[in-house]
C-alpha atoms as a PDB file:
ATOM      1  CA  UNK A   1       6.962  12.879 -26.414  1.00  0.00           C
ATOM      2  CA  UNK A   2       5.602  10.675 -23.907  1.00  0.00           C
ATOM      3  CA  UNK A   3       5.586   7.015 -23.758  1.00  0.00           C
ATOM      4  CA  UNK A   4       1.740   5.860 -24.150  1.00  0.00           C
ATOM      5  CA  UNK A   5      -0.262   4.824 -21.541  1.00  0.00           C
ATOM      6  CA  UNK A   6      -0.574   1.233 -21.732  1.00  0.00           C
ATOM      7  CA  UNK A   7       3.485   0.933 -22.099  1.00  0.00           C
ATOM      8  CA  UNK A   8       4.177   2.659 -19.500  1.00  0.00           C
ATOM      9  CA  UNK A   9       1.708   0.494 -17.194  1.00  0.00           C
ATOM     10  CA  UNK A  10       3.398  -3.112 -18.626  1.00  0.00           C
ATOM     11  CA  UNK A  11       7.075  -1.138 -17.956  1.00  0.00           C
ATOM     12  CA  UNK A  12       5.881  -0.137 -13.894  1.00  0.00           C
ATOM     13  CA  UNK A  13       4.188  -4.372 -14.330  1.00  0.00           C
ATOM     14  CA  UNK A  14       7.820  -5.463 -14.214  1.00  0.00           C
ATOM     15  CA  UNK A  15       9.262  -3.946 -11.232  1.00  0.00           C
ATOM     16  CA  UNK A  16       7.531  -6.567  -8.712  1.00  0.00           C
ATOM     17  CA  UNK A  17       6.559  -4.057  -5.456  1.00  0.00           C
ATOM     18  CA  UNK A  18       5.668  -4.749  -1.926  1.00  0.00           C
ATOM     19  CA  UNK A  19       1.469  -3.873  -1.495  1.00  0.00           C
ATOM     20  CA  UNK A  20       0.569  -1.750   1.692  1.00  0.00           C
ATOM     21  CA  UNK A  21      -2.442   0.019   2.569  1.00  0.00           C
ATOM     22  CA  UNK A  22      -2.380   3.390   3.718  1.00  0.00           C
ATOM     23  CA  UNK A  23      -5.124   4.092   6.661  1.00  0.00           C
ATOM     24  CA  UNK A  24      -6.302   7.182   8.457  1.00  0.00           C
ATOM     25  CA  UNK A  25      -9.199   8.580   9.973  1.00  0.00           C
ATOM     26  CA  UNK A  26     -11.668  11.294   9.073  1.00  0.00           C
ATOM     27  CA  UNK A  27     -12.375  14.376  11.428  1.00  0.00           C
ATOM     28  CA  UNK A  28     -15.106  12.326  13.003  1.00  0.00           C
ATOM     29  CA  UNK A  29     -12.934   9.238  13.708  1.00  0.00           C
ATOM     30  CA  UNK A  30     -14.056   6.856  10.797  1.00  0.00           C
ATOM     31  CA  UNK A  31     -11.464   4.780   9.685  1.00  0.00           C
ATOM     32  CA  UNK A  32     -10.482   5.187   5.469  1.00  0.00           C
ATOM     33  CA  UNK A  33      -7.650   3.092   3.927  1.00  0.00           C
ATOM     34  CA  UNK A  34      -6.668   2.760   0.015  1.00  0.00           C
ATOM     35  CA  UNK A  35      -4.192  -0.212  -1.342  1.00  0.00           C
ATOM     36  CA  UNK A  36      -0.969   0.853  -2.710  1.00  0.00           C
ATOM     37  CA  UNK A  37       1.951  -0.605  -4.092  1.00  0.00           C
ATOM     38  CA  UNK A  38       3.373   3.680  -4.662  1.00  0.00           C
ATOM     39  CA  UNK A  39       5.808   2.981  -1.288  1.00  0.00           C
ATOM     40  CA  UNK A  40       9.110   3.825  -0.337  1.00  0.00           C
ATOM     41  CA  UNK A  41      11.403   4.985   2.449  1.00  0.00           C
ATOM     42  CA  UNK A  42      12.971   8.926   1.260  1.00  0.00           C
ATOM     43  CA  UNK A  43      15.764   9.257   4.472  1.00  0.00           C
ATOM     44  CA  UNK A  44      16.965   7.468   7.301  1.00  0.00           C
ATOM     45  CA  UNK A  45      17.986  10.899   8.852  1.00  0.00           C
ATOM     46  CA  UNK A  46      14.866  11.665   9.753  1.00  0.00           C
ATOM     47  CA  UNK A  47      12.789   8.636   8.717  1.00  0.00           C
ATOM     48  CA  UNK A  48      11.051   9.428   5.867  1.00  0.00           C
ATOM     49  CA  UNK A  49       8.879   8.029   3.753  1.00  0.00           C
ATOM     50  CA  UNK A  50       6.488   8.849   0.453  1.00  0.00           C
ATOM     51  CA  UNK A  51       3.327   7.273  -0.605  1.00  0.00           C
ATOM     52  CA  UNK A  52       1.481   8.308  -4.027  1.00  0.00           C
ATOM     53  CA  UNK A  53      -2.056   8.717  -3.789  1.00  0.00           C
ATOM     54  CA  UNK A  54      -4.114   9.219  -7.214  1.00  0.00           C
ATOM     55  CA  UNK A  55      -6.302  12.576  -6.870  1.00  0.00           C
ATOM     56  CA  UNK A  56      -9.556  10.594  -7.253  1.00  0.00           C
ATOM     57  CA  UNK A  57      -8.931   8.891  -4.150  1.00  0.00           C
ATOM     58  CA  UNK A  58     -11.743   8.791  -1.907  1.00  0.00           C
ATOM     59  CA  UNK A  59      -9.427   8.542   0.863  1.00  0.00           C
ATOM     60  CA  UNK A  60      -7.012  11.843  -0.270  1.00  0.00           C
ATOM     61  CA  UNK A  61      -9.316  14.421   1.333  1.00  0.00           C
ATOM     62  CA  UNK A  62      -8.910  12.323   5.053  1.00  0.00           C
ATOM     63  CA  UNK A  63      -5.445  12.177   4.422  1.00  0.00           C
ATOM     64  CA  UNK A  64      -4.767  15.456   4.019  1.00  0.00           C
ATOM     65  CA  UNK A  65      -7.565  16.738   6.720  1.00  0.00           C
ATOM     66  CA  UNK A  66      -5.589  14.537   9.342  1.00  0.00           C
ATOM     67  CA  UNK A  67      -2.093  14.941   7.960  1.00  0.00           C
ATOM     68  CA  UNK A  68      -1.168  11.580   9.300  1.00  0.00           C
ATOM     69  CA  UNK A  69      -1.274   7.787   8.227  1.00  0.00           C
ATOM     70  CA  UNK A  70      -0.359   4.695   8.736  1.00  0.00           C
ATOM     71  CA  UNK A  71       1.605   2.832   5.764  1.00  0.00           C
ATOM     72  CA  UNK A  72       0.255  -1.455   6.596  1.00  0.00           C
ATOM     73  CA  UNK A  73       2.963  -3.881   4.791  1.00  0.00           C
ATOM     74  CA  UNK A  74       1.094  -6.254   4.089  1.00  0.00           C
ATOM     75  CA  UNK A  75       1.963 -10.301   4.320  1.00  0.00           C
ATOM     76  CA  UNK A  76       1.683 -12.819   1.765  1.00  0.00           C
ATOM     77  CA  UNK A  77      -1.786 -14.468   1.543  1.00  0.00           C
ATOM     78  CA  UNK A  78      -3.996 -11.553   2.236  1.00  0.00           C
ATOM     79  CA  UNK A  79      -4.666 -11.226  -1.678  1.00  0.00           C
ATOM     80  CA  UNK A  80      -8.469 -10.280  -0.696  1.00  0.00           C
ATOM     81  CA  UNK A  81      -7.754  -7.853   1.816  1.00  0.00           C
ATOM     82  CA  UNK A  82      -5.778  -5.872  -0.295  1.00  0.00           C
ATOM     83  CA  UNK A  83      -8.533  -5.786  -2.913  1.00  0.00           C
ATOM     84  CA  UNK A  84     -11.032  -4.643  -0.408  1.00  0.00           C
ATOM     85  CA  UNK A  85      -9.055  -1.599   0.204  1.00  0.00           C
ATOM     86  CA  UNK A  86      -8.315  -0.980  -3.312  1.00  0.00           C
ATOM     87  CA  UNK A  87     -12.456  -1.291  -3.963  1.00  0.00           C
ATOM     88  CA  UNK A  88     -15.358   1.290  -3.522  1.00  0.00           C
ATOM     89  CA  UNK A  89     -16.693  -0.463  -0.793  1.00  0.00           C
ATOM     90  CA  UNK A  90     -18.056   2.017   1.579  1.00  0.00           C
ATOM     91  CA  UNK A  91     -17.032   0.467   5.006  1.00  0.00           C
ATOM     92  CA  UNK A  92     -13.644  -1.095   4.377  1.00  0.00           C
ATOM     93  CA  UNK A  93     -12.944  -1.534   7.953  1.00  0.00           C
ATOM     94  CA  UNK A  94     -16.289  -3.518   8.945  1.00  0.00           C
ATOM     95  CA  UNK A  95     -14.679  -7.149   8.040  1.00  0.00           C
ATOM     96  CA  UNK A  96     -11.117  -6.362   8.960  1.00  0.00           C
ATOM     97  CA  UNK A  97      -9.555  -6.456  12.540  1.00  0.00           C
ATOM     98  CA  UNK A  98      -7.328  -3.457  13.463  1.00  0.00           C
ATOM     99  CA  UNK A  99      -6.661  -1.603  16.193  1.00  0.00           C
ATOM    100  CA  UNK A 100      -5.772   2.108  17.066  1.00  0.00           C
ATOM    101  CA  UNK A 101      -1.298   2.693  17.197  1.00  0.00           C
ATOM    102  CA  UNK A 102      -0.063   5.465  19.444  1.00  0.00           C
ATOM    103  CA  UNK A 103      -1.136   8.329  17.302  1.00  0.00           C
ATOM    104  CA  UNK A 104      -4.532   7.012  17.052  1.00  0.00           C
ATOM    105  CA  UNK A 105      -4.199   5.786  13.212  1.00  0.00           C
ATOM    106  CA  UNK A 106      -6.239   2.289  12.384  1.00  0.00           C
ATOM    107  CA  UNK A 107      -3.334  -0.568  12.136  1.00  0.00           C
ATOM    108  CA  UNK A 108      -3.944  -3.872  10.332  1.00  0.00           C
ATOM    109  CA  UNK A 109      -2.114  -5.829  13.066  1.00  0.00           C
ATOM    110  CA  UNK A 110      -3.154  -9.214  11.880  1.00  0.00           C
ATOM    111  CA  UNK A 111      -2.251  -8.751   8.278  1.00  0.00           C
ATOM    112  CA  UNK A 112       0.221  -6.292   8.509  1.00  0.00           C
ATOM    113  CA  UNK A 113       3.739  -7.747   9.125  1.00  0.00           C
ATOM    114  CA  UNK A 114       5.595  -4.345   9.555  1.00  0.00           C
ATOM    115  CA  UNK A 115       4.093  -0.616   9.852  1.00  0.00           C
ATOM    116  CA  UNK A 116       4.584   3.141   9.819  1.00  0.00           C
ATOM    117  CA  UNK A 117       2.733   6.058  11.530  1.00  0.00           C
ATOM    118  CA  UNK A 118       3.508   8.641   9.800  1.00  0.00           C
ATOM    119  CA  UNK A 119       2.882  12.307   9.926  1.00  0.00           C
ATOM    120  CA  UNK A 120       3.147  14.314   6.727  1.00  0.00           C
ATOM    121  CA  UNK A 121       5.403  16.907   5.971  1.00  0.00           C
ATOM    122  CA  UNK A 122       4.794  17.786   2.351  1.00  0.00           C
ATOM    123  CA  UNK A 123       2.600  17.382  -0.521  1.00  0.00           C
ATOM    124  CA  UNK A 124       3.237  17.655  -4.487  1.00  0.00           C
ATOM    125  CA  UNK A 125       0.978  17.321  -7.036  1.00  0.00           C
ATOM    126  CA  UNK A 126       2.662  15.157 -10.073  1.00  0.00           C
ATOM    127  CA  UNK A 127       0.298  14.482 -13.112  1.00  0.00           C
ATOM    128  CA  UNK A 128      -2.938  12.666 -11.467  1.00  0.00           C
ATOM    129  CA  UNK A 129      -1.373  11.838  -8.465  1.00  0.00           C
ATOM    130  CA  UNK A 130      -0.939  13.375  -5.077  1.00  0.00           C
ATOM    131  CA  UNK A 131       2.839  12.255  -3.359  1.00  0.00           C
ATOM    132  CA  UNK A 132       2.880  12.894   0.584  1.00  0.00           C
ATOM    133  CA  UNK A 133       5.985  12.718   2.308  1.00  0.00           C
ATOM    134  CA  UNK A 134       5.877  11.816   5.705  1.00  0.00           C
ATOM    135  CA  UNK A 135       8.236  11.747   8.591  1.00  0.00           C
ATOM    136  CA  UNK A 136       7.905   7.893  10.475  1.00  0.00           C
ATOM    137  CA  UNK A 137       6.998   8.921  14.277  1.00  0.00           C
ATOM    138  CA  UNK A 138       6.144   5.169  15.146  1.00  0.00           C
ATOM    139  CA  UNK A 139       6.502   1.391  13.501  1.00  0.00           C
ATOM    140  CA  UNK A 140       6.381  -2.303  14.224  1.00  0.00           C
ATOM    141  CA  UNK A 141       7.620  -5.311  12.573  1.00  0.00           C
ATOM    142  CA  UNK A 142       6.037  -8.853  13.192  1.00  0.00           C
ATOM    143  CA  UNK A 143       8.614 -11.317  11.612  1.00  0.00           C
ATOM    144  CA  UNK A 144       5.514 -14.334  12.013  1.00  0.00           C
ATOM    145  CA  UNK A 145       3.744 -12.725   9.319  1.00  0.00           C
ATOM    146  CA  UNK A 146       6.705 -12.801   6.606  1.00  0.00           C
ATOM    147  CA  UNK A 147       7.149 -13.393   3.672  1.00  0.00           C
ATOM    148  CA  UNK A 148       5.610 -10.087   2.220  1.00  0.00           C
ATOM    149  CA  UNK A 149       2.972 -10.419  -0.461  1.00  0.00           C
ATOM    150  CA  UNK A 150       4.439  -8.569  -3.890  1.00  0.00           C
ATOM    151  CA  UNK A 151       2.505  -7.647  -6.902  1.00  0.00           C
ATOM    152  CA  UNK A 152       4.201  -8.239 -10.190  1.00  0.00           C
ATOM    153  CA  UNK A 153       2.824  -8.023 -13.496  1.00  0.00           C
ATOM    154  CA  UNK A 154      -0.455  -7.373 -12.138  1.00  0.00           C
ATOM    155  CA  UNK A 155      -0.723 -10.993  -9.977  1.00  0.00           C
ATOM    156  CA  UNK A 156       0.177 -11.189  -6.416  1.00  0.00           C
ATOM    157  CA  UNK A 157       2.599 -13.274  -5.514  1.00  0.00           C
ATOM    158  CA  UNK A 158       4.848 -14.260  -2.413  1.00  0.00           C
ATOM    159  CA  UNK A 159       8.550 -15.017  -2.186  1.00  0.00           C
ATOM    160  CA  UNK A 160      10.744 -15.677   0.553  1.00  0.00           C
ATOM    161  CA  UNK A 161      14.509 -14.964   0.081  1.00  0.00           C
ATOM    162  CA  UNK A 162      16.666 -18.142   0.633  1.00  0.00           C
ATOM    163  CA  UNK A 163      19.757 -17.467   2.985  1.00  0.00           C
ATOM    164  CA  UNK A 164      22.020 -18.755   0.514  1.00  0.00           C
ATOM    165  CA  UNK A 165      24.176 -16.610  -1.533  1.00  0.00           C
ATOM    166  CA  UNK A 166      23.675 -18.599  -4.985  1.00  0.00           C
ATOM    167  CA  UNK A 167      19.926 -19.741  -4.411  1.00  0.00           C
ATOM    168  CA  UNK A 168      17.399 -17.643  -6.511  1.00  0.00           C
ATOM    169  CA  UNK A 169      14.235 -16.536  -4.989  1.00  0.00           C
ATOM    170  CA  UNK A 170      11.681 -18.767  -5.670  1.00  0.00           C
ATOM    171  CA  UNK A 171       7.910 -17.100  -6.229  1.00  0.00           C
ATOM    172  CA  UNK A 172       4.797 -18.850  -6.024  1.00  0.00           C
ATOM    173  CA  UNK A 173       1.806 -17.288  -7.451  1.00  0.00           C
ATOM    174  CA  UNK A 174      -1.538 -16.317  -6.074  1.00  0.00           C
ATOM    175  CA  UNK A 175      -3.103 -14.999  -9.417  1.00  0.00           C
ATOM    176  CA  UNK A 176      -6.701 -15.140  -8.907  1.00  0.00           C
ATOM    177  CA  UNK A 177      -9.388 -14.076 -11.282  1.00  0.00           C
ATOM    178  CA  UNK A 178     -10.772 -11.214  -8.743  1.00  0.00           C
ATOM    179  CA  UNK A 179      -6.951  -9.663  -8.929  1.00  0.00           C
ATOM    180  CA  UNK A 180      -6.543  -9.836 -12.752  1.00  0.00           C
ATOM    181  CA  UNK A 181     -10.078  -8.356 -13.196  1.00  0.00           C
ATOM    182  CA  UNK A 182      -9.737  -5.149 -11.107  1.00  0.00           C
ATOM    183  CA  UNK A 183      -5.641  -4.734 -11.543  1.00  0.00           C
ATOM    184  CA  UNK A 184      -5.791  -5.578 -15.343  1.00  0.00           C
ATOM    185  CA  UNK A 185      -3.733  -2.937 -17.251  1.00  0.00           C
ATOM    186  CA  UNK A 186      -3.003  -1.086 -13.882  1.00  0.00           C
ATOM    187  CA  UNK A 187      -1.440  -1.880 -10.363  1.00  0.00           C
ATOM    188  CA  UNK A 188      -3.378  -1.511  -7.021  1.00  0.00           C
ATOM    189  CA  UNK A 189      -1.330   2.530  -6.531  1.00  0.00           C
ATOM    190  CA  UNK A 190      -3.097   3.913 -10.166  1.00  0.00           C
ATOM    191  CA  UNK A 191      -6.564   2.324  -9.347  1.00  0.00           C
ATOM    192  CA  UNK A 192      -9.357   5.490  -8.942  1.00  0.00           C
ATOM    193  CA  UNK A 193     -11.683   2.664  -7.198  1.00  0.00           C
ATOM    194  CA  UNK A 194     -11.119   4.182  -3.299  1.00  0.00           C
END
């Protein structure tokens, strides 16, 4: 039998994740993005990585039409830009600056302090979600932009790991209102918003 719901959500709460949002374009050139914290690299031999998209994205069908994104880590203190792309606003990309990488895929370079351009390679269906796995053709890393912003127990925060061996990482919260309302119960990779 299967752990319930709501559990399992406060379980997944306590693994604090790095947020990025996925972008691509339709057939037509429009830019579509989604927030997700459903990230991680697969192989080094060839770079891979694998996002998890929810099936009710609004952003799935581009995904798969193109068969190519870009993953956007995002840095710390870009709480609202992340909740744009995890919203159902229509034009996502009509307040935000990005520009087009090598393969043509919208990048978030003011807010993005590393990135992937990816180009898929597989797709499984699991349960209500959609995981793509992706081989990384082309990436970035701005160092300026660090620390990363995390989300933990469904606030974002930001943390910055101290040099020293016996220091702790110290976190300082960003918890806003606007983030408890629309990740309450869920985090920004199970949202059906997008």
């Amino acid at each position: 039998m299967a752990i319930d719901r709501q559990t399992f959500f406060d379980v997944m709460a306590s693994f604090p994740s790095g947020v990025a949002v996925v972008t691509t374009t339709t057939d037509d050139g429009v830019p579509r993005g989604l927030t997700t914290t459903a990230v991680c690299s697969v192989s080094a031999d060839p770079p891979t990585v694998l996002v998890s998209v929810d099936l009710g994205s609004r952003t799935l069908d581009a995904l798969r039409r193109r068969g190519a994104f870009a993953v956007n880590f995002i840095g710390a203190g870009r709480s609202d830009l992340c909740l744009l792309f995890a919203s159902k606003e229509r034009d996502k990309f009509e307040r935000v600056r990005w520009t087009s990488g090598a393969s043509g895929l919208p990048l978030l370079h003011e807010d993005a302090l590393a990135w992937a351009e990816c180009t898929t390679l597989q797709e499984v269906e699991v349960g209500d979600h959609v995981v793509l796995i992706a081989q990384v053709e082309n990436g970035g890393v701005r160092h300026e932009l660090e620390p990363p912003i995390l989300y933990y127990r469904r606030s974002w925060e930001c943390g910055r790991p101290s040099t020293s061996p016996t220091s702790r990482i110290r976190w300082r919260s960003t918890r806003s209102r606007s983030a408890v309302a629309i990740c309450a119960g869920r985090g920004p990779s199970s949202e059906r918003p997008d």
